[in-house]
C-alpha atoms as a PDB file:
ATOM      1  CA  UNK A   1     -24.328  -2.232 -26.145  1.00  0.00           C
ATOM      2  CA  UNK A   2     -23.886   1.262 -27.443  1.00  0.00           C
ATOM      3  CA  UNK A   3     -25.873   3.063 -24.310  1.00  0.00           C
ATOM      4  CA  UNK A   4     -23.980   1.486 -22.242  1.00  0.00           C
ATOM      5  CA  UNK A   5     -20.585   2.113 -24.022  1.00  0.00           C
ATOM      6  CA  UNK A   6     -22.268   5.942 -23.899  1.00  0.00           C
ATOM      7  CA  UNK A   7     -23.175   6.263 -20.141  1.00  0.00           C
ATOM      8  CA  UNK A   8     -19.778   4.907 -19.246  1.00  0.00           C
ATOM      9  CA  UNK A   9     -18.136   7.692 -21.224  1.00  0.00           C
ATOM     10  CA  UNK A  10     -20.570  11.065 -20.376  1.00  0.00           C
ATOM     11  CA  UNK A  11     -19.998   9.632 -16.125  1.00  0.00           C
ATOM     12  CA  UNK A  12     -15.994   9.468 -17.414  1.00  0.00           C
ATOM     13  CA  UNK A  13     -16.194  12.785 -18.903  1.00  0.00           C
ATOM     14  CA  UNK A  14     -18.200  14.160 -15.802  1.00  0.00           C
ATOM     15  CA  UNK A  15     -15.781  12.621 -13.098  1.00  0.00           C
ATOM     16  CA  UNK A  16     -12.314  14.192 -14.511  1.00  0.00           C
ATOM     17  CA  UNK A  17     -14.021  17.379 -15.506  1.00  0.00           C
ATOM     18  CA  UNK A  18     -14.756  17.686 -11.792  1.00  0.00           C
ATOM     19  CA  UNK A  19     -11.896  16.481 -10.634  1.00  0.00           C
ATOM     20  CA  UNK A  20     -10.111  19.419 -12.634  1.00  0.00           C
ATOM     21  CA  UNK A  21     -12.706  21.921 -11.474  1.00  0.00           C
ATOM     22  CA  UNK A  22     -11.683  21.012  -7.767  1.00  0.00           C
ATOM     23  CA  UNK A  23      -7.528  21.020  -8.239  1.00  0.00           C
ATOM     24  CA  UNK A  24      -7.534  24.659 -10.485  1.00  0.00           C
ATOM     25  CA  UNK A  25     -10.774  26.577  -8.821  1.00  0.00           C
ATOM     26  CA  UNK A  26     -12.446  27.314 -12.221  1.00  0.00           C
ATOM     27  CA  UNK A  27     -15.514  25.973 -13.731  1.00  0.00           C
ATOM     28  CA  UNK A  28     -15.654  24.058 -17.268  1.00  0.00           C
ATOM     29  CA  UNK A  29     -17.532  25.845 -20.083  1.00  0.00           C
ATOM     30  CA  UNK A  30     -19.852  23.243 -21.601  1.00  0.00           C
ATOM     31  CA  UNK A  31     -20.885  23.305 -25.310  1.00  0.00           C
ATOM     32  CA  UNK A  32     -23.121  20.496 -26.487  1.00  0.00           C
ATOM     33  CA  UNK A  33     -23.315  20.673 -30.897  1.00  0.00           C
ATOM     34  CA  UNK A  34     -25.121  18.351 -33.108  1.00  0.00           C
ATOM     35  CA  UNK A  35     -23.356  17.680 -36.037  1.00  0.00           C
ATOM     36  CA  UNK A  36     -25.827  17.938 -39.278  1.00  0.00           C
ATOM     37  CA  UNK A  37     -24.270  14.480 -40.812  1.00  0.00           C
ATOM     38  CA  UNK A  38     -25.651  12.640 -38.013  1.00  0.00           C
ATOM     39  CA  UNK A  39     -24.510  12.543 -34.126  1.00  0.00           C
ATOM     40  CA  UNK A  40     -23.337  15.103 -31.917  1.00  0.00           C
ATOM     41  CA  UNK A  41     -21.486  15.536 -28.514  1.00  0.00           C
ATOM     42  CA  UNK A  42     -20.598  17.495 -25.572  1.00  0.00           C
ATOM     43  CA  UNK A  43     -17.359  19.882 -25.254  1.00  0.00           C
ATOM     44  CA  UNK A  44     -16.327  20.880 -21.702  1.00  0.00           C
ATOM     45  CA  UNK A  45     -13.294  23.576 -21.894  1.00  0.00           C
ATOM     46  CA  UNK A  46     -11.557  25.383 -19.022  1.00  0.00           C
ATOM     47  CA  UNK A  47      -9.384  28.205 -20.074  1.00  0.00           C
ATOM     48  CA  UNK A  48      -7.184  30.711 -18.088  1.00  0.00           C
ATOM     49  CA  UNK A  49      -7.489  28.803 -15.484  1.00  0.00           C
ATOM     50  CA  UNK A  50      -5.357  29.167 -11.722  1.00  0.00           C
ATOM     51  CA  UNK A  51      -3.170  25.495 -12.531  1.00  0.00           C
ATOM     52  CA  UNK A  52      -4.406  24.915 -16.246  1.00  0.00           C
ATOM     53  CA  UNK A  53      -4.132  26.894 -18.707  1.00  0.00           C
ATOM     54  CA  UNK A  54      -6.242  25.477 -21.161  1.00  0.00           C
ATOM     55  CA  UNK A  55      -8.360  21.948 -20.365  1.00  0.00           C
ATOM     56  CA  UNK A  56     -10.619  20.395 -23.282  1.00  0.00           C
ATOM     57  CA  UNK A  57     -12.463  16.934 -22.203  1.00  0.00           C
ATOM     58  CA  UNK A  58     -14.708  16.105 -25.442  1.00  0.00           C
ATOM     59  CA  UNK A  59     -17.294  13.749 -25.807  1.00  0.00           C
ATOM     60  CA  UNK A  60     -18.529  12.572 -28.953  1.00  0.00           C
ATOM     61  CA  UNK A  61     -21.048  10.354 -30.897  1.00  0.00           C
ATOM     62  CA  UNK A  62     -21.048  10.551 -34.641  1.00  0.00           C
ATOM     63  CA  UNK A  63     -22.072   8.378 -37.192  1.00  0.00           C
ATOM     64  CA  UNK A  64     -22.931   8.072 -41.258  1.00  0.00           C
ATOM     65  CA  UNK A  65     -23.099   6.125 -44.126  1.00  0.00           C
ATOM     66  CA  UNK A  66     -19.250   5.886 -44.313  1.00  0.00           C
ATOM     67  CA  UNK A  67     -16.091   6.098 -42.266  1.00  0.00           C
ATOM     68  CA  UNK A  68     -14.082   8.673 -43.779  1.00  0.00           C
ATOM     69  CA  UNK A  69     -10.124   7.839 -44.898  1.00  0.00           C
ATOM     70  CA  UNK A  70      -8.511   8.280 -41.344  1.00  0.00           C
ATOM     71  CA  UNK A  71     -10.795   5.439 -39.980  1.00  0.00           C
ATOM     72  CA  UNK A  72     -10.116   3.239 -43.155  1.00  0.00           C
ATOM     73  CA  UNK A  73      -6.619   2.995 -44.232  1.00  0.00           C
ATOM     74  CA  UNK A  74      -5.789   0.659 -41.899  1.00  0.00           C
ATOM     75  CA  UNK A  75      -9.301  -1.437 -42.002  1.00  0.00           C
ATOM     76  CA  UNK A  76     -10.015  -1.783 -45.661  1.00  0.00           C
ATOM     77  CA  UNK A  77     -12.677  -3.880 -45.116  1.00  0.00           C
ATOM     78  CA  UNK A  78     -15.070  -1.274 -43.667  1.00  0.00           C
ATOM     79  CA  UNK A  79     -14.743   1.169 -46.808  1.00  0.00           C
ATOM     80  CA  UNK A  80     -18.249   1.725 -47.536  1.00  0.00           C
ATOM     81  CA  UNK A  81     -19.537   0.203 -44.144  1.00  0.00           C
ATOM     82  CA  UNK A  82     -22.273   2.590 -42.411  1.00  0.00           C
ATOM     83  CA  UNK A  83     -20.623   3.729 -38.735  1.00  0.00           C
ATOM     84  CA  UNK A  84     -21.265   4.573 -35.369  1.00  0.00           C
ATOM     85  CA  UNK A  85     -18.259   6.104 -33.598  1.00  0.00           C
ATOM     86  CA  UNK A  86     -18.650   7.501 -29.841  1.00  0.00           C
ATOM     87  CA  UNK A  87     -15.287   8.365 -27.404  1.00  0.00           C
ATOM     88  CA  UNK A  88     -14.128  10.659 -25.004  1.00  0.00           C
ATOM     89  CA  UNK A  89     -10.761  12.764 -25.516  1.00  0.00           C
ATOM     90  CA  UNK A  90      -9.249  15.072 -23.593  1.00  0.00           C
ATOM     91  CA  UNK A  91      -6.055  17.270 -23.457  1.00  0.00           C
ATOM     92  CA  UNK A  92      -4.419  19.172 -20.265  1.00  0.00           C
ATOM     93  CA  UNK A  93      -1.805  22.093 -20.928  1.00  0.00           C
ATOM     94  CA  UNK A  94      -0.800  23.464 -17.641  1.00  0.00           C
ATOM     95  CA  UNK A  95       0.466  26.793 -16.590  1.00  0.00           C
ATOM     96  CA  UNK A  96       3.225  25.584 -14.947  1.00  0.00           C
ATOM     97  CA  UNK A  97       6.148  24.437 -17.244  1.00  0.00           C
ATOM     98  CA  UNK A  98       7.456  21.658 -14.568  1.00  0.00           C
ATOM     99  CA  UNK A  99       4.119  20.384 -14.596  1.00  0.00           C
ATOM    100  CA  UNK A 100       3.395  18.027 -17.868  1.00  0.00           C
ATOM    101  CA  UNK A 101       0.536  18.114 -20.813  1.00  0.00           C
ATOM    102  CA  UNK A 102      -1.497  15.093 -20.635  1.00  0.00           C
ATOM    103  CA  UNK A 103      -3.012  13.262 -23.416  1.00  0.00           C
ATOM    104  CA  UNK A 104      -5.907  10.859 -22.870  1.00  0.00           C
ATOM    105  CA  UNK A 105      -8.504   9.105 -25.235  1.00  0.00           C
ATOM    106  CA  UNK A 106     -11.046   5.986 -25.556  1.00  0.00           C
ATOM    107  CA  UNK A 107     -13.368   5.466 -28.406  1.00  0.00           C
ATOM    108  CA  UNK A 108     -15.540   2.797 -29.823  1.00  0.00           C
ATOM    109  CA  UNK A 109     -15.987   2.232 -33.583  1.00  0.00           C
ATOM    110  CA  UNK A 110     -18.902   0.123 -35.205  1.00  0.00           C
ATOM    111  CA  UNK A 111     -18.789  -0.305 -39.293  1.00  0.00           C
ATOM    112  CA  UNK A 112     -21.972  -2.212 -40.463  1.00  0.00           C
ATOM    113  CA  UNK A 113     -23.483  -3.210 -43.557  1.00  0.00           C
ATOM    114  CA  UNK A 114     -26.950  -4.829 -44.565  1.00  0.00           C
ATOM    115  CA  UNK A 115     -26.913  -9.038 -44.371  1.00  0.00           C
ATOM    116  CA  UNK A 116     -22.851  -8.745 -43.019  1.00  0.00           C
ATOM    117  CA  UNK A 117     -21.799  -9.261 -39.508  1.00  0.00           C
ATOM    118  CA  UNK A 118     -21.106  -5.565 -37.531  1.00  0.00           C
ATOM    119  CA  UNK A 119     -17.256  -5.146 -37.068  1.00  0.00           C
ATOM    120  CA  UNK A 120     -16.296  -3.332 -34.009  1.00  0.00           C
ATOM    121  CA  UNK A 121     -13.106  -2.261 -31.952  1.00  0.00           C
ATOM    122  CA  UNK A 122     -12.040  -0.268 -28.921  1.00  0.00           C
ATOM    123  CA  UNK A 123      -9.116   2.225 -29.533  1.00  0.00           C
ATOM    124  CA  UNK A 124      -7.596   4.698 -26.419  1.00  0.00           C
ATOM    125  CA  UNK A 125      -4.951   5.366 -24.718  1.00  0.00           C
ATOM    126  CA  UNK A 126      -2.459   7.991 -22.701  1.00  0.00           C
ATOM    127  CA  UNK A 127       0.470   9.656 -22.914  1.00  0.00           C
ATOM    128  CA  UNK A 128       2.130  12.467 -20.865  1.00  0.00           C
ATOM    129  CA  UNK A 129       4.469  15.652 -22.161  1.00  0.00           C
ATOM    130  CA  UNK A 130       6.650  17.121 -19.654  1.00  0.00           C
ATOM    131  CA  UNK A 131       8.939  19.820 -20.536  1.00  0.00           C
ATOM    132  CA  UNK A 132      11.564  19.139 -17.503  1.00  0.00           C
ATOM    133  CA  UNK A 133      11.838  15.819 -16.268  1.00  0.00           C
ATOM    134  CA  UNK A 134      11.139  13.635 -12.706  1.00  0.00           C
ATOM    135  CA  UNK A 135      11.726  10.290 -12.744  1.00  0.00           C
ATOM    136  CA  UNK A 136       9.288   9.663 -10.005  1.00  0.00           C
ATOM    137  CA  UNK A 137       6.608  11.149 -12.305  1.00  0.00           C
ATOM    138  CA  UNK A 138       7.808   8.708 -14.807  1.00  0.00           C
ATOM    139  CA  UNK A 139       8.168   5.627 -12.915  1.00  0.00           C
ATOM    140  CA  UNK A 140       4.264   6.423 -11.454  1.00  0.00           C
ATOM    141  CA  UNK A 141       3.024   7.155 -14.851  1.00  0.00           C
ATOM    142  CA  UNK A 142       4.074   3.689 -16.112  1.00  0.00           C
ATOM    143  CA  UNK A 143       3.515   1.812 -13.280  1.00  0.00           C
ATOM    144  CA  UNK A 144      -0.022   3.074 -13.072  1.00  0.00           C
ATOM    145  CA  UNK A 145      -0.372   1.891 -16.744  1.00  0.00           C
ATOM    146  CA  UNK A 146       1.134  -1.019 -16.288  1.00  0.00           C
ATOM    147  CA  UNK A 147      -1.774  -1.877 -13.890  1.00  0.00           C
ATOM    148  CA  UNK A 148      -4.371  -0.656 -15.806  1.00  0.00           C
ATOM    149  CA  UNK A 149      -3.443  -3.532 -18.363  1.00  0.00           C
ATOM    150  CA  UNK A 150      -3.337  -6.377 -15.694  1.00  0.00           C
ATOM    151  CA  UNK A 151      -7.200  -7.243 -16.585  1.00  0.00           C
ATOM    152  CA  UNK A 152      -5.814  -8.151 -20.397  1.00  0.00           C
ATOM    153  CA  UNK A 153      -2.765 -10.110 -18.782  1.00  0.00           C
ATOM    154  CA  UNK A 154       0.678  -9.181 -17.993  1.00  0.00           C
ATOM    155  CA  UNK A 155       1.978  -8.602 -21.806  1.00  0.00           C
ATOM    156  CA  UNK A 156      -0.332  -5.921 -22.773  1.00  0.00           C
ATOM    157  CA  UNK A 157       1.633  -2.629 -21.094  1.00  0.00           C
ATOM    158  CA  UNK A 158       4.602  -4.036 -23.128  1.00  0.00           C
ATOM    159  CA  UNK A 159       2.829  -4.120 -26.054  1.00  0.00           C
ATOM    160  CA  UNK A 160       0.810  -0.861 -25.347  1.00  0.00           C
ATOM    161  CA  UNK A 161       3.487   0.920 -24.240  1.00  0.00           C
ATOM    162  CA  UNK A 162       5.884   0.292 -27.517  1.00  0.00           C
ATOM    163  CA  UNK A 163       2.602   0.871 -29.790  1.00  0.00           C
ATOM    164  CA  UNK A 164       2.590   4.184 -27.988  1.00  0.00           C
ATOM    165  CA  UNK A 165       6.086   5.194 -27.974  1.00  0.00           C
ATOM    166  CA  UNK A 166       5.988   4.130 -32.263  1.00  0.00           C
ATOM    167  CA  UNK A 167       2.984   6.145 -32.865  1.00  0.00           C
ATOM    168  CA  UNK A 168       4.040   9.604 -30.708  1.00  0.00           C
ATOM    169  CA  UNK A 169       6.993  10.112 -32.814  1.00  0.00           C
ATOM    170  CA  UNK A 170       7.536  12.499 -34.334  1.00  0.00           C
ATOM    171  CA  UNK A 171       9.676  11.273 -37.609  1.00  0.00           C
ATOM    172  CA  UNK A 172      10.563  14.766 -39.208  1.00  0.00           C
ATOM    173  CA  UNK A 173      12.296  15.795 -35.629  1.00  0.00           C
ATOM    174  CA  UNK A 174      13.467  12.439 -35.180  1.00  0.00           C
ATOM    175  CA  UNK A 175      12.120  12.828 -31.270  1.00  0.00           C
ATOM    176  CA  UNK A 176       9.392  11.552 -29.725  1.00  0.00           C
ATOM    177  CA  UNK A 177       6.853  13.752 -28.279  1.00  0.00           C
ATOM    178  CA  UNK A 178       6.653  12.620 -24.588  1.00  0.00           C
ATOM    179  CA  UNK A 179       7.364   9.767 -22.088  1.00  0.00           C
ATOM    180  CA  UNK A 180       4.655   7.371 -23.651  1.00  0.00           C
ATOM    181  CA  UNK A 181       1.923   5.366 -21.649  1.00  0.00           C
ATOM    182  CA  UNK A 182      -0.389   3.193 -23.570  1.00  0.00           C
ATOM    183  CA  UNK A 183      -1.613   3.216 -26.965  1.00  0.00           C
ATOM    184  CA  UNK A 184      -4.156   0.462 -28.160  1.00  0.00           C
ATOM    185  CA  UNK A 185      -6.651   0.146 -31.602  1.00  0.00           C
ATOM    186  CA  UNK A 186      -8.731  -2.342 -33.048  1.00  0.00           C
ATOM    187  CA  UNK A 187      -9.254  -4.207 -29.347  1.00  0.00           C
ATOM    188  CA  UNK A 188     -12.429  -7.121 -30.123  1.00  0.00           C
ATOM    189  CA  UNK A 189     -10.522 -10.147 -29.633  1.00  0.00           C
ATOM    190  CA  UNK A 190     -11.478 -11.033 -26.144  1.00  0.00           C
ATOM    191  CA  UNK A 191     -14.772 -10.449 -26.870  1.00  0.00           C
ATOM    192  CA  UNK A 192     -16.879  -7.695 -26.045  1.00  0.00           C
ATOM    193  CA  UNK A 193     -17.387  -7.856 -22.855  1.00  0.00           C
ATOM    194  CA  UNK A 194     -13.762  -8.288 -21.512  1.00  0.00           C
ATOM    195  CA  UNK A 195     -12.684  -5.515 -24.524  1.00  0.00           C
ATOM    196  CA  UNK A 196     -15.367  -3.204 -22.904  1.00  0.00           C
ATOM    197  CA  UNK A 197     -13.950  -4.048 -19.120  1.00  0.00           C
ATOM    198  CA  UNK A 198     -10.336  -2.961 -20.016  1.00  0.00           C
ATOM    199  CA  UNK A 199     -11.344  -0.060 -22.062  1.00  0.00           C
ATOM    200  CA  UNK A 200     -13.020   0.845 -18.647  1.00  0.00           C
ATOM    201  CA  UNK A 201      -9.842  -0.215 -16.755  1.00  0.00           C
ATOM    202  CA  UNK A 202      -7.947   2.514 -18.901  1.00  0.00           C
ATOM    203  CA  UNK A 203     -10.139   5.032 -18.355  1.00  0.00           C
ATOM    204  CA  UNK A 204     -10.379   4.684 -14.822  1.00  0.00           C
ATOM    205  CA  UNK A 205      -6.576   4.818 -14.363  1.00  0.00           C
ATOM    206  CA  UNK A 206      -6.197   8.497 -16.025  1.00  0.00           C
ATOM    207  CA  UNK A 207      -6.838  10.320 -12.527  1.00  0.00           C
ATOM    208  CA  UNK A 208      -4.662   7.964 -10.731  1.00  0.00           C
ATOM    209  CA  UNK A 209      -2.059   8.647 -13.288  1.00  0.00           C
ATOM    210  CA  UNK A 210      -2.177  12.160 -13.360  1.00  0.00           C
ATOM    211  CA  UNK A 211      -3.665  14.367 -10.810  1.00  0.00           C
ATOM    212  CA  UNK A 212      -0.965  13.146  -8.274  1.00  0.00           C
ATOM    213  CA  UNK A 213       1.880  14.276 -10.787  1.00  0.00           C
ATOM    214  CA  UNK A 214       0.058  18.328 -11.307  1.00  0.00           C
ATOM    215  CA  UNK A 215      -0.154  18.563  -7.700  1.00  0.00           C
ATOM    216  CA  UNK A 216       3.580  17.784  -6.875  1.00  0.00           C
ATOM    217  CA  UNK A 217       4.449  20.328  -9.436  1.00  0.00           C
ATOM    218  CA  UNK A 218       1.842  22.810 -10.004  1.00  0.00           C
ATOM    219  CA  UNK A 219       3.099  25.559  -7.182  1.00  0.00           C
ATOM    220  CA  UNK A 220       7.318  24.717  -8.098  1.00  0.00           C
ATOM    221  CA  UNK A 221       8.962  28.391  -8.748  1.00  0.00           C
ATOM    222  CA  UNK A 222       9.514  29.022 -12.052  1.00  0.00           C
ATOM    223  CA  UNK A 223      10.877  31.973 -14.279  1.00  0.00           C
ATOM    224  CA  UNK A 224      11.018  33.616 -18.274  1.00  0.00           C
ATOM    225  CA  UNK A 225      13.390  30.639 -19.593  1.00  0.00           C
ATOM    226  CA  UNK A 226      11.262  28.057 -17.740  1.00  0.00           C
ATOM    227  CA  UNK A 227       8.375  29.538 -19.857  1.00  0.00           C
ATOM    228  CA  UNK A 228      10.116  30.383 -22.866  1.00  0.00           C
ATOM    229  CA  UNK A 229      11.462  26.429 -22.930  1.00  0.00           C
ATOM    230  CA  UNK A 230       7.644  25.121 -22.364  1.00  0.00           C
ATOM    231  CA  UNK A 231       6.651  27.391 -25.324  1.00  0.00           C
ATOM    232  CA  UNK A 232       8.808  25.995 -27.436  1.00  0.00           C
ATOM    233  CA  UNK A 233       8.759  22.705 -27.186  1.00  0.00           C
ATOM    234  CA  UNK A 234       4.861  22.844 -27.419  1.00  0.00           C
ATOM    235  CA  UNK A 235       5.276  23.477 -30.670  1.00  0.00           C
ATOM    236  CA  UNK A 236       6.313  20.023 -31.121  1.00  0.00           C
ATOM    237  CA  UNK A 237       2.589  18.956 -29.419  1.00  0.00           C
ATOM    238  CA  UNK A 238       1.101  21.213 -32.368  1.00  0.00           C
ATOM    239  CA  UNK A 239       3.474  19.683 -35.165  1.00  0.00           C
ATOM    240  CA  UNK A 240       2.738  16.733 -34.388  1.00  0.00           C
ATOM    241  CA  UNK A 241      -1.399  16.948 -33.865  1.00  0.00           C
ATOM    242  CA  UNK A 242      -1.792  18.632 -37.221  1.00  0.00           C
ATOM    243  CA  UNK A 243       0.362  16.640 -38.990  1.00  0.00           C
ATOM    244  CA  UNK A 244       0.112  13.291 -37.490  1.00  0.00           C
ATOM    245  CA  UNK A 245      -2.815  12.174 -35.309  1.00  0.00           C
ATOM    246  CA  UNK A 246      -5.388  10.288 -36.508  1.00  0.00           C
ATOM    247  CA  UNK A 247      -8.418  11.615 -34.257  1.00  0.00           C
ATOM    248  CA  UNK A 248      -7.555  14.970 -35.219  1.00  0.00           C
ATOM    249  CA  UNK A 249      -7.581  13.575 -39.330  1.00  0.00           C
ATOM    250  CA  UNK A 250     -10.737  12.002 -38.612  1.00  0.00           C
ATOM    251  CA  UNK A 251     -12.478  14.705 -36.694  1.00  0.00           C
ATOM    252  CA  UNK A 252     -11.229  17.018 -39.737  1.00  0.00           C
ATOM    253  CA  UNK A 253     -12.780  14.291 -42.481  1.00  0.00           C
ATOM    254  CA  UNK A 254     -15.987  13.770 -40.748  1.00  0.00           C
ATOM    255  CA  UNK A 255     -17.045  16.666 -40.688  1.00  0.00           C
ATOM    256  CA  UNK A 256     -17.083  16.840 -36.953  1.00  0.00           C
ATOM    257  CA  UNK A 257     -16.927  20.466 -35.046  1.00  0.00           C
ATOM    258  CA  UNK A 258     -13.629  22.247 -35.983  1.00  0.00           C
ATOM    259  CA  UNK A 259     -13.617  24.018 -32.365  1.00  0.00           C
ATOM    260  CA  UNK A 260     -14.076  20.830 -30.208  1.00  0.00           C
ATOM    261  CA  UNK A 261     -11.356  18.972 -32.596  1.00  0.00           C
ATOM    262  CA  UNK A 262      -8.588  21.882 -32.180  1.00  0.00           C
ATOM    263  CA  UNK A 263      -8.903  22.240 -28.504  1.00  0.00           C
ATOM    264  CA  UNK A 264      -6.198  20.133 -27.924  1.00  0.00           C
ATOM    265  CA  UNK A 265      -4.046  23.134 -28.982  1.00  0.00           C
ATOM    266  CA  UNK A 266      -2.240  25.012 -26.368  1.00  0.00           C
ATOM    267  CA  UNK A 267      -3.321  28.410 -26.038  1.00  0.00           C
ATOM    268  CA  UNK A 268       0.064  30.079 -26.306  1.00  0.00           C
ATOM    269  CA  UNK A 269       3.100  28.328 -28.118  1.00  0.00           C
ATOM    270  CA  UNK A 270       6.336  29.291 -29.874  1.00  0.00           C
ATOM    271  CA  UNK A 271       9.136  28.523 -32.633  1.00  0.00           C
ATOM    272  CA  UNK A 272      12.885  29.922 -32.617  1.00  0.00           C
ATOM    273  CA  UNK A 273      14.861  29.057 -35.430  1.00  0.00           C
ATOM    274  CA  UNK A 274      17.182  26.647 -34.991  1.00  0.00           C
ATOM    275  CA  UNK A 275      17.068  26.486 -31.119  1.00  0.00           C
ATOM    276  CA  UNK A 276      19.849  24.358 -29.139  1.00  0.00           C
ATOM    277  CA  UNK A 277      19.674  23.485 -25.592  1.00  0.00           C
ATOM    278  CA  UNK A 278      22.455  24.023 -23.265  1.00  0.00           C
ATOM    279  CA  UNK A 279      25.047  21.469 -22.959  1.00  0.00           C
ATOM    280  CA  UNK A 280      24.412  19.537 -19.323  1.00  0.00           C
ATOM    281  CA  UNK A 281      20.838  21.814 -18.984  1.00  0.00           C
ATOM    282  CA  UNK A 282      17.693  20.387 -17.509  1.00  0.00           C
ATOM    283  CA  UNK A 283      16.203  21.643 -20.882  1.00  0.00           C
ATOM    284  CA  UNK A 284      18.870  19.499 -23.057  1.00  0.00           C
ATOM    285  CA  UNK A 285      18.219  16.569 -20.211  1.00  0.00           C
ATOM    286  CA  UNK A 286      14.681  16.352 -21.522  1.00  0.00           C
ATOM    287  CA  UNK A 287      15.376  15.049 -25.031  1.00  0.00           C
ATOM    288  CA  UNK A 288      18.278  13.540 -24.289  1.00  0.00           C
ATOM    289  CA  UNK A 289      17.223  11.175 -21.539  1.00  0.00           C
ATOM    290  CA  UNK A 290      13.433  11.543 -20.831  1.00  0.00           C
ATOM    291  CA  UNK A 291      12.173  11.380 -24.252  1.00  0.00           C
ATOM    292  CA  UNK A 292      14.161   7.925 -25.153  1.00  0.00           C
ATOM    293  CA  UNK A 293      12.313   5.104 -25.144  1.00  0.00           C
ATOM    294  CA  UNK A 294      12.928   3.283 -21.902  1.00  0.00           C
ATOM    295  CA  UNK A 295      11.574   0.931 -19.198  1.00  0.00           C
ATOM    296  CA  UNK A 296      10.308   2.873 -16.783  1.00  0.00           C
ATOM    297  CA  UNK A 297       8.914  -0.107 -14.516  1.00  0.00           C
ATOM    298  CA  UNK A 298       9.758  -3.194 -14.209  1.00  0.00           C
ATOM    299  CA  UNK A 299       7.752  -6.000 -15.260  1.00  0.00           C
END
């Protein structure tokens, strides 16, 4: 169960890594570390790139003699459980402000004890950041999701999208962070095998989703308050990883390797005091249209 769940995920990591590699020109940097608890993994970062600016797809397989408090306050029944935790994650921060960061992740999580029955789950997901809005991108974004979830029936992007939009909010700005997608955890009630075939499904969908959305907008004109607006609002991206996000807590708590876990970090980012958009700007169109929760596709 476990190799396979592992050879699905380094041939995941492999595929978008080269898919990257083609669009922006550059080669990955590849780091594999062993983590001295117990596991390991395999970091693949492109930086200073022609299209992306900074590109982290991580890999990792970690396990111990117990899940640390990120993985348990939700799941009390696997504090002091062994665990086996494996997933790939990956963040996109292009040069380009019209083009949008990307978020994507799947992981697998297995608590065990001696004479007890294992207890497992699938987690992922994907969300996308713009800093100026297209509807098109939107509308392909979700409807992409949308089919993604058809293996699991046709009331799981519902479901997966408003889990998503709930948990990339940001509740001290009162904003969310992005446009949504999907956001799913503690997936083993269809059983493994049809848990493991839509956790496949999602991962599969993350080039479709994205790659067609960079190259409609990687090469648009853009000047110093295009920049300065995509600098600033990154900051959100940072607030809300280091404050919020539960991989990053349990990377953090595991003891897992500081570098691979902050690569989701932009590379350059800002924060005015106080900043307002203009009224009726593309800037103050972003939070006050794209970044409300709505239906994107119809269903």
């Amino acid at each position: 169960m476990q190799n396979d769940i592992e050879s699905y995920l380094l041939n995941l990591q492999k595929a978008i890594c080269g898919a990257v590699s083609e669009i922006d020109g550059k080669d990955f940097r590849i780091d594999e570390w062993v983590r001295p608890e117990g596991g390991g993994g395999k970091s693949c970062i492109l930086q200073d790139g022609e299209i992306f600016e900074k590109a982290g797809v991580n890999f990792s397989h970690v396990y111990g003699d117990a899940l640390p408090a990120a993985a348990t306050v939700h799941r009390k029944e696997i504090i002091g459980r062994r665990f086996d935790a494996m997933g790939v994650s990956l963040v996109f921060h292009p040069r380009n402000p019209y083009a949008p960061t990307v978020h994507f992740n799947i992981r697998f999580f297995l608590a065990t004890r001696a004479d007890e029955c294992p207890i497992w789950w699938f987690g992922g997901g994907f969300d996308l950041t713009p800093y100026y809005g297209f509807e098109e991108d939107c509308v392909h974004w979700h409807q992409t999701a949308r089919e993604a979830c058809q293996i699991l029936g046709e009331d799981k992007y519902q479901e997966y999208k408003a889990n998503c939009d709930s948990y990339f909010y940001l509740k001290h700005r009162q904003e969310a962070r992005g446009i949504g997608g999907l956001f799913f955890d503690d997936l083993n009630q269809p059983g493994f095998e049809k848990s493991f075939e839509f956790t496949k499904s999602i991962g599969n969908s993350f080039l479709k989703a994205y790659i067609p959305i960079v190259e409609k907008r990687k090469n648009i004109p853009y000047g110093e308050r295009e920049r300065a607006f995509q600098l600033y609002r990154r900051g959100r991206y940072v607030e809300f990883n280091l404050i919020y996000d539960r991989g990053t807590l349990f990377g953090l708590q595991s003891q897992g390797r500081t570098e691979s876990i902050l690569m989701s970090l932009p590379p350059l980012v800002r924060w005015d005091y106080d900043w307002h958009a203009e009224k009726d700007s593309p800037e103050e169109r972003l939070t006050e249209y794209f970044l409300k929760p709505r239906e994107w596709v119809k269903t």
